[in-house]
N, C-alpha and C. Protein backbone atom coordinates (compact mmCIF):
# COMPACT_ATOMS: atom_id res chain seq x y z
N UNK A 1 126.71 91.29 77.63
CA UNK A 1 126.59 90.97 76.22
C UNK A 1 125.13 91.05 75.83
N UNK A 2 125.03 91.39 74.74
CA UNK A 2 123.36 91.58 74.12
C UNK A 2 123.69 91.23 72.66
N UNK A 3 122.79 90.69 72.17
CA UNK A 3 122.22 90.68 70.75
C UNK A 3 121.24 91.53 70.19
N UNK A 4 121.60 92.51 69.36
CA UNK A 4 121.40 93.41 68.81
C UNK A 4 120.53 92.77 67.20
N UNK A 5 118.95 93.02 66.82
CA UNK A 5 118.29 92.27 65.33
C UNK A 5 117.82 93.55 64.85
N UNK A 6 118.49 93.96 63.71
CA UNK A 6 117.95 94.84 63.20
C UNK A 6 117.20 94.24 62.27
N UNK A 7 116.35 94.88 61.44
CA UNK A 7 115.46 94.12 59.61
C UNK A 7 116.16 95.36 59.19
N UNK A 8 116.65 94.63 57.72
CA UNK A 8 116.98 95.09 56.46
C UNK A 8 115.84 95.42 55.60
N UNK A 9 115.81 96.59 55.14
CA UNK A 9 114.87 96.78 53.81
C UNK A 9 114.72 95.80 52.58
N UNK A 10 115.96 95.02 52.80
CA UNK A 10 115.54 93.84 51.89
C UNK A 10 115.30 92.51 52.33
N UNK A 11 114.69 92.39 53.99
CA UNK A 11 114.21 91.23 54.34
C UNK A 11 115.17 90.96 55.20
N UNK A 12 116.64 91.04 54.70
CA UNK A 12 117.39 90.60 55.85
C UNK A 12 117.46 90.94 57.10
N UNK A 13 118.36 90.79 57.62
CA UNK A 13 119.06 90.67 59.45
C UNK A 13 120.20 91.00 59.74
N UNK A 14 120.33 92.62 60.22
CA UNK A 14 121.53 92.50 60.87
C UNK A 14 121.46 92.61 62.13
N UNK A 15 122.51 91.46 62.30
CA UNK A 15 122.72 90.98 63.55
C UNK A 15 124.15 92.10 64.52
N UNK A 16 123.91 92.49 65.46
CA UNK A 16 125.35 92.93 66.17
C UNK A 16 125.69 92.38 67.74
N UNK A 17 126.37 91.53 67.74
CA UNK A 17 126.43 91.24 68.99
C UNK A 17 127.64 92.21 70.01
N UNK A 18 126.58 92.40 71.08
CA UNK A 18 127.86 93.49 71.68
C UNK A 18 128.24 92.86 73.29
N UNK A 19 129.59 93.13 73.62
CA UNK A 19 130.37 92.69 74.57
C UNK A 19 130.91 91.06 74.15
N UNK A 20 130.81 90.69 75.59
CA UNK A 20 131.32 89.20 75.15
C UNK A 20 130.78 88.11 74.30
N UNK A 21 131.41 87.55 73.39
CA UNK A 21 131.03 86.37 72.69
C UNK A 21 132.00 84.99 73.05
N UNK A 22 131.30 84.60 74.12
CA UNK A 22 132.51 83.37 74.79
C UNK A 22 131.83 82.39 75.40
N UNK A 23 132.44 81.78 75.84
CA UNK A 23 131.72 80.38 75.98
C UNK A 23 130.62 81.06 77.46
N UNK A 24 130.61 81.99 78.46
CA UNK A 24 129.74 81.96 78.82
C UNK A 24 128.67 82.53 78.61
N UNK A 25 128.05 82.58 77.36
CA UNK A 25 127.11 83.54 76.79
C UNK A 25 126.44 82.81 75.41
N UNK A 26 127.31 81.86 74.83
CA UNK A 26 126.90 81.21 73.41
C UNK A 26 125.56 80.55 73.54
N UNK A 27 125.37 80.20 74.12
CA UNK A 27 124.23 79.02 74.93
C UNK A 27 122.80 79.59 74.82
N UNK A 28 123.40 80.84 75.25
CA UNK A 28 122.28 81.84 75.48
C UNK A 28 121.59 82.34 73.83
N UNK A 29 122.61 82.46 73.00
CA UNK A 29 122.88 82.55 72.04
C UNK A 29 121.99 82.53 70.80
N UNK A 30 122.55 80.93 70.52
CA UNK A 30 122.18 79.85 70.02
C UNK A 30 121.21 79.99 69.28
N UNK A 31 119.90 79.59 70.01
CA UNK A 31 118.08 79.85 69.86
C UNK A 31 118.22 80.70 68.80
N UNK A 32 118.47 82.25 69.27
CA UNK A 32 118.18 83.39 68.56
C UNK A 32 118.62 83.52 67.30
N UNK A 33 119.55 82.88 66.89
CA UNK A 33 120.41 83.02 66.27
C UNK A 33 119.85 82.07 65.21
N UNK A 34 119.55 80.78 65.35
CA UNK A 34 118.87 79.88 64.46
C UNK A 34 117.33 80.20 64.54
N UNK A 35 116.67 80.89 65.12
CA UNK A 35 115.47 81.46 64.53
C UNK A 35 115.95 82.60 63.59
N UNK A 36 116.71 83.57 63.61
CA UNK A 36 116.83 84.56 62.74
C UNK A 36 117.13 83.89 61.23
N UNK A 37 117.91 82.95 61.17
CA UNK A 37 117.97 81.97 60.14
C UNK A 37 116.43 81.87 59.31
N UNK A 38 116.09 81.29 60.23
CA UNK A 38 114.59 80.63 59.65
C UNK A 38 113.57 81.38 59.41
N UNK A 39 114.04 83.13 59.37
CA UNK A 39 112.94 83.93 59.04
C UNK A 39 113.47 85.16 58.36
N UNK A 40 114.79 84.68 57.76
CA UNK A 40 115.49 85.89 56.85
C UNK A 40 116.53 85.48 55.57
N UNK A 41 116.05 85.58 54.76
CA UNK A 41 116.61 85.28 53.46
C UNK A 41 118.10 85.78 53.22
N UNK A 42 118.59 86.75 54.56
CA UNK A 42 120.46 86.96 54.08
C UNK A 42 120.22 87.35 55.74
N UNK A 43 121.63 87.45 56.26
CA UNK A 43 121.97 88.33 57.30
C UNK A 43 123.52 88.59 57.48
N UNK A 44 123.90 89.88 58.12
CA UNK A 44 124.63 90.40 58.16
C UNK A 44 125.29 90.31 59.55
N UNK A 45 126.53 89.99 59.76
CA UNK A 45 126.78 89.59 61.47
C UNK A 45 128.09 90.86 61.59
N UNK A 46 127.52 91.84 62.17
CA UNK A 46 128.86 92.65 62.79
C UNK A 46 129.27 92.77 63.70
N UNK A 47 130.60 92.58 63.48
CA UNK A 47 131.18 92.37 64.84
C UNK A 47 132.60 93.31 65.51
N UNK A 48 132.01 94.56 65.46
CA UNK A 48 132.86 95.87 65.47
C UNK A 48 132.97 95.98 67.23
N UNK A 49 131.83 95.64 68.01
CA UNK A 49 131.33 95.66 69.28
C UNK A 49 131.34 94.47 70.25
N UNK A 50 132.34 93.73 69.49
CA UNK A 50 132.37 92.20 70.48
C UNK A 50 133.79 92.58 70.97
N UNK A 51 133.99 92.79 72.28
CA UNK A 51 134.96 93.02 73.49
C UNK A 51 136.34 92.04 73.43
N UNK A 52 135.10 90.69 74.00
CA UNK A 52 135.96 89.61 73.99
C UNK A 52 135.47 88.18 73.61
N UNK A 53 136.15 87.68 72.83
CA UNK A 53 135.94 86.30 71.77
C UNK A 53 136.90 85.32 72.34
N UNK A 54 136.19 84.18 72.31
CA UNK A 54 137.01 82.74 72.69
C UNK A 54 136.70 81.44 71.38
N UNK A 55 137.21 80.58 71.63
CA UNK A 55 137.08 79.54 70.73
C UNK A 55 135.56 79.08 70.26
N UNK A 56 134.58 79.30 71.60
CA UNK A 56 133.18 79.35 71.64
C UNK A 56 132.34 79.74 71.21
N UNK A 57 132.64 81.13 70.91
CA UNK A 57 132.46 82.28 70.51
C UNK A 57 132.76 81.80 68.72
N UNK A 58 133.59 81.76 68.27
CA UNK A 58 134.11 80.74 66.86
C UNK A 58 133.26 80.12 66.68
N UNK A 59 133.41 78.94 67.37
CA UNK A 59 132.26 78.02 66.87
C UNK A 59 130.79 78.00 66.79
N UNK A 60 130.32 79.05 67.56
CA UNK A 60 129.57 79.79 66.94
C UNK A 60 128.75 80.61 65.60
N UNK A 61 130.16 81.10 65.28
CA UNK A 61 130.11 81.78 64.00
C UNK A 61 130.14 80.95 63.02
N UNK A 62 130.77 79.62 63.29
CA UNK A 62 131.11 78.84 62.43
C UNK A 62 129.61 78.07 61.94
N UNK A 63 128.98 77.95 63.12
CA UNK A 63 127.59 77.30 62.78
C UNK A 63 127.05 78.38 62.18
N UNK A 64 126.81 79.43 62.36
CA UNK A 64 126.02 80.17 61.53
C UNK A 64 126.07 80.35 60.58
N UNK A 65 126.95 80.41 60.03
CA UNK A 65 128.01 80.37 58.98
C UNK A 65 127.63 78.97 57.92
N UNK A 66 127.86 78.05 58.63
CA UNK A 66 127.34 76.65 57.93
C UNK A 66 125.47 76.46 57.98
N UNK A 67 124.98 76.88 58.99
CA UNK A 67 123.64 76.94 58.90
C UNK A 67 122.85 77.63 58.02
N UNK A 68 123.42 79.19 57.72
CA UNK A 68 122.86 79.69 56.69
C UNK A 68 123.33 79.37 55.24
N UNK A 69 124.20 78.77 55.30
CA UNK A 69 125.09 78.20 53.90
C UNK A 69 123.83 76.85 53.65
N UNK A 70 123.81 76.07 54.66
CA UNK A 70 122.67 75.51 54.44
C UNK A 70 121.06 75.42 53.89
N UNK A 71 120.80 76.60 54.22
CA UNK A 71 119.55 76.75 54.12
C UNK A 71 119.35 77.78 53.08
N UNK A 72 120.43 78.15 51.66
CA UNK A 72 120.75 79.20 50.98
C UNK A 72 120.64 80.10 51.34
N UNK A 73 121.01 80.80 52.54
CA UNK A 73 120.86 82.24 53.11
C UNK A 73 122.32 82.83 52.86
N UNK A 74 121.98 83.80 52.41
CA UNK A 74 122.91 85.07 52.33
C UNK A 74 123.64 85.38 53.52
N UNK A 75 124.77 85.05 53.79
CA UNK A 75 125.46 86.17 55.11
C UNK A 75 127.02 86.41 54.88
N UNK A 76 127.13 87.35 55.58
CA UNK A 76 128.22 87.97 56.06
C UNK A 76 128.70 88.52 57.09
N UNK A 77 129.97 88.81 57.06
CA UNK A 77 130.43 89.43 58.28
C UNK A 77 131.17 90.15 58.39
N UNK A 78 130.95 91.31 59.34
CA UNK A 78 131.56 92.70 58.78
C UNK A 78 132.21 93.43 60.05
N UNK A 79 132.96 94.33 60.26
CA UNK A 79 133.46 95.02 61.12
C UNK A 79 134.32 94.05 62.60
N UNK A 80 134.99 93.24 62.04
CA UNK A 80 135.89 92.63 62.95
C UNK A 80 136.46 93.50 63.61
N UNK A 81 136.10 92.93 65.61
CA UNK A 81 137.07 94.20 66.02
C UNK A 81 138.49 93.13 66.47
N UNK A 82 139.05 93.74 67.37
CA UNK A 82 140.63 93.43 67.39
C UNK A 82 140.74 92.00 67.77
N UNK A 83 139.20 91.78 68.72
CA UNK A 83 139.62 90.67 69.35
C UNK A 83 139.13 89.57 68.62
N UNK A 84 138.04 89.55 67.68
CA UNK A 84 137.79 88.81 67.05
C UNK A 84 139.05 88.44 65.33
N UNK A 85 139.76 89.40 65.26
CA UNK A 85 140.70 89.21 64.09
C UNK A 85 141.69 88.19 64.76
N UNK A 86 141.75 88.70 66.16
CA UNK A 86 143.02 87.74 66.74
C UNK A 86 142.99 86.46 66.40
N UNK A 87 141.60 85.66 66.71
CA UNK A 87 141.36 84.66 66.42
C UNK A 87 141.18 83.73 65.58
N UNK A 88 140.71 84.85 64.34
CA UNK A 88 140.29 84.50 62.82
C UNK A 88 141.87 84.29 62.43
N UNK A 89 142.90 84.94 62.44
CA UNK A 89 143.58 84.83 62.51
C UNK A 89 144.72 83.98 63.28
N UNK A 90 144.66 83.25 64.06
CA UNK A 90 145.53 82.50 65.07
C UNK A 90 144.59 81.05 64.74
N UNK A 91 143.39 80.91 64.32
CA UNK A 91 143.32 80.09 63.76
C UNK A 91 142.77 79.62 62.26
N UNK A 92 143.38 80.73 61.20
CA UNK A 92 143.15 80.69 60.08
C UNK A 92 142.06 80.27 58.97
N UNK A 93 141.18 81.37 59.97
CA UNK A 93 139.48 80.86 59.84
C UNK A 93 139.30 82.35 58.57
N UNK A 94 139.97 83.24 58.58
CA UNK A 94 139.85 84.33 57.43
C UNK A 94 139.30 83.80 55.95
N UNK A 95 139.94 82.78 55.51
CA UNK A 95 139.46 81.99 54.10
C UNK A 95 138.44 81.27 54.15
N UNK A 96 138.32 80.93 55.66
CA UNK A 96 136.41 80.43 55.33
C UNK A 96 135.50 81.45 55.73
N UNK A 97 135.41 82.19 56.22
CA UNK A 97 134.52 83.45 56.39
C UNK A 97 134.27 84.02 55.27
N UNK A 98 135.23 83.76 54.67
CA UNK A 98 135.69 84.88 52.58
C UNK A 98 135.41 86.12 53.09
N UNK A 99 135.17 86.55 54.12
CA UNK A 99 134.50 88.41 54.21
C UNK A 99 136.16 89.14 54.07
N UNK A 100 136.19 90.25 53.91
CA UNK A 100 137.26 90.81 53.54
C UNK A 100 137.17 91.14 55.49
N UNK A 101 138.76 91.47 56.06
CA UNK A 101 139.15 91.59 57.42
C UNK A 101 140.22 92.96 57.22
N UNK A 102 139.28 94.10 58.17
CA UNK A 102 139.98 95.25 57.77
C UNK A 102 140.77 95.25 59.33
N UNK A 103 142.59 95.37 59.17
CA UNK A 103 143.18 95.40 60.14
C UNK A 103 143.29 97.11 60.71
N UNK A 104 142.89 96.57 62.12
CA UNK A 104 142.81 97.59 63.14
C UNK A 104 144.06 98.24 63.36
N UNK A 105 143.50 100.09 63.10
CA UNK A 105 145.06 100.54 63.56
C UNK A 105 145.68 100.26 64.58
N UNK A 106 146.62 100.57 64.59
CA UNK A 106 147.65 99.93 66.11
C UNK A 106 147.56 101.41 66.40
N UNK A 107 147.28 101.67 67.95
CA UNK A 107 147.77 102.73 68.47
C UNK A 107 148.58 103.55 68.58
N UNK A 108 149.84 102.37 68.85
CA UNK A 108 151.23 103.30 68.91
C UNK A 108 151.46 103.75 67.69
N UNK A 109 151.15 103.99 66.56
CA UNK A 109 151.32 104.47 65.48
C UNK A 109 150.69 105.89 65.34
N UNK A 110 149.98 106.10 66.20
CA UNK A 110 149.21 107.50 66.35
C UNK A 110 149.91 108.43 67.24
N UNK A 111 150.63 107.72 67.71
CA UNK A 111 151.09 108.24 68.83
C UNK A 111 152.41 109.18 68.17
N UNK A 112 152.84 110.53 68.64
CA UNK A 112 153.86 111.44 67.89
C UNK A 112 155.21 110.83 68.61
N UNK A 113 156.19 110.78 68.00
CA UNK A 113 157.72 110.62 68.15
C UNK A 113 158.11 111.90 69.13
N UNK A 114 159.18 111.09 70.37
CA UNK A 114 159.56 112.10 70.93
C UNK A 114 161.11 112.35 71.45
């Protein structure tokens, strides 16, 4: 897993975290994550490249989420991949995120009839 900080042309932060976001990695996390806060007026959290997500991983987002809500910062969150919808979903966290959640094609649907 890595944390990925880009700068925005308008000051902000996008953030991409790639591989796991789970409880053994949040920790690690954390720090980076609340300094980017404290030195960017919006940020952007995508999460197209996170593998695998746990409850940890959530609560996570959830602080960031409330931390930058705190401190009037701008954020969002964008590119949910499968494993992170599972969750947003299974625990009906979609209406507090407000980000719009684009559902992932299903495979077998690509797949031709035989």
């Amino acid at each position: 897993m890595s944390l990925v900080l880009e700068a925005e042309v308008d000051g902000g932060c996008k953030i991409r975290p790639e591989g796991e976001l789970t409880i053994y990695r949040v920790a690690d996390y954390k720090p980076q994550l609340i300094q980017v806060l404290e030195s960017h007026p919006s940020i952007v959290v995508d999460l197209s490249r996170v593998t695998e997500f746990d409850t940890a991983g959530l609560q996570l987002l959830i602080l960031l989420k409330r931390e930058a809500k705190a401190r009037g910062i701008t954020s969002s969150f964008t590119g949910h991949s499968a494993e992170v919808t599972e969750l947003f979903q299974l625990f009906d966290m979609v209406p507090y995120f407000g980000d719009p959640l684009v559902m992932p094609q299903d495979d077998s649907s690509r797949r031709a009839s035989v």
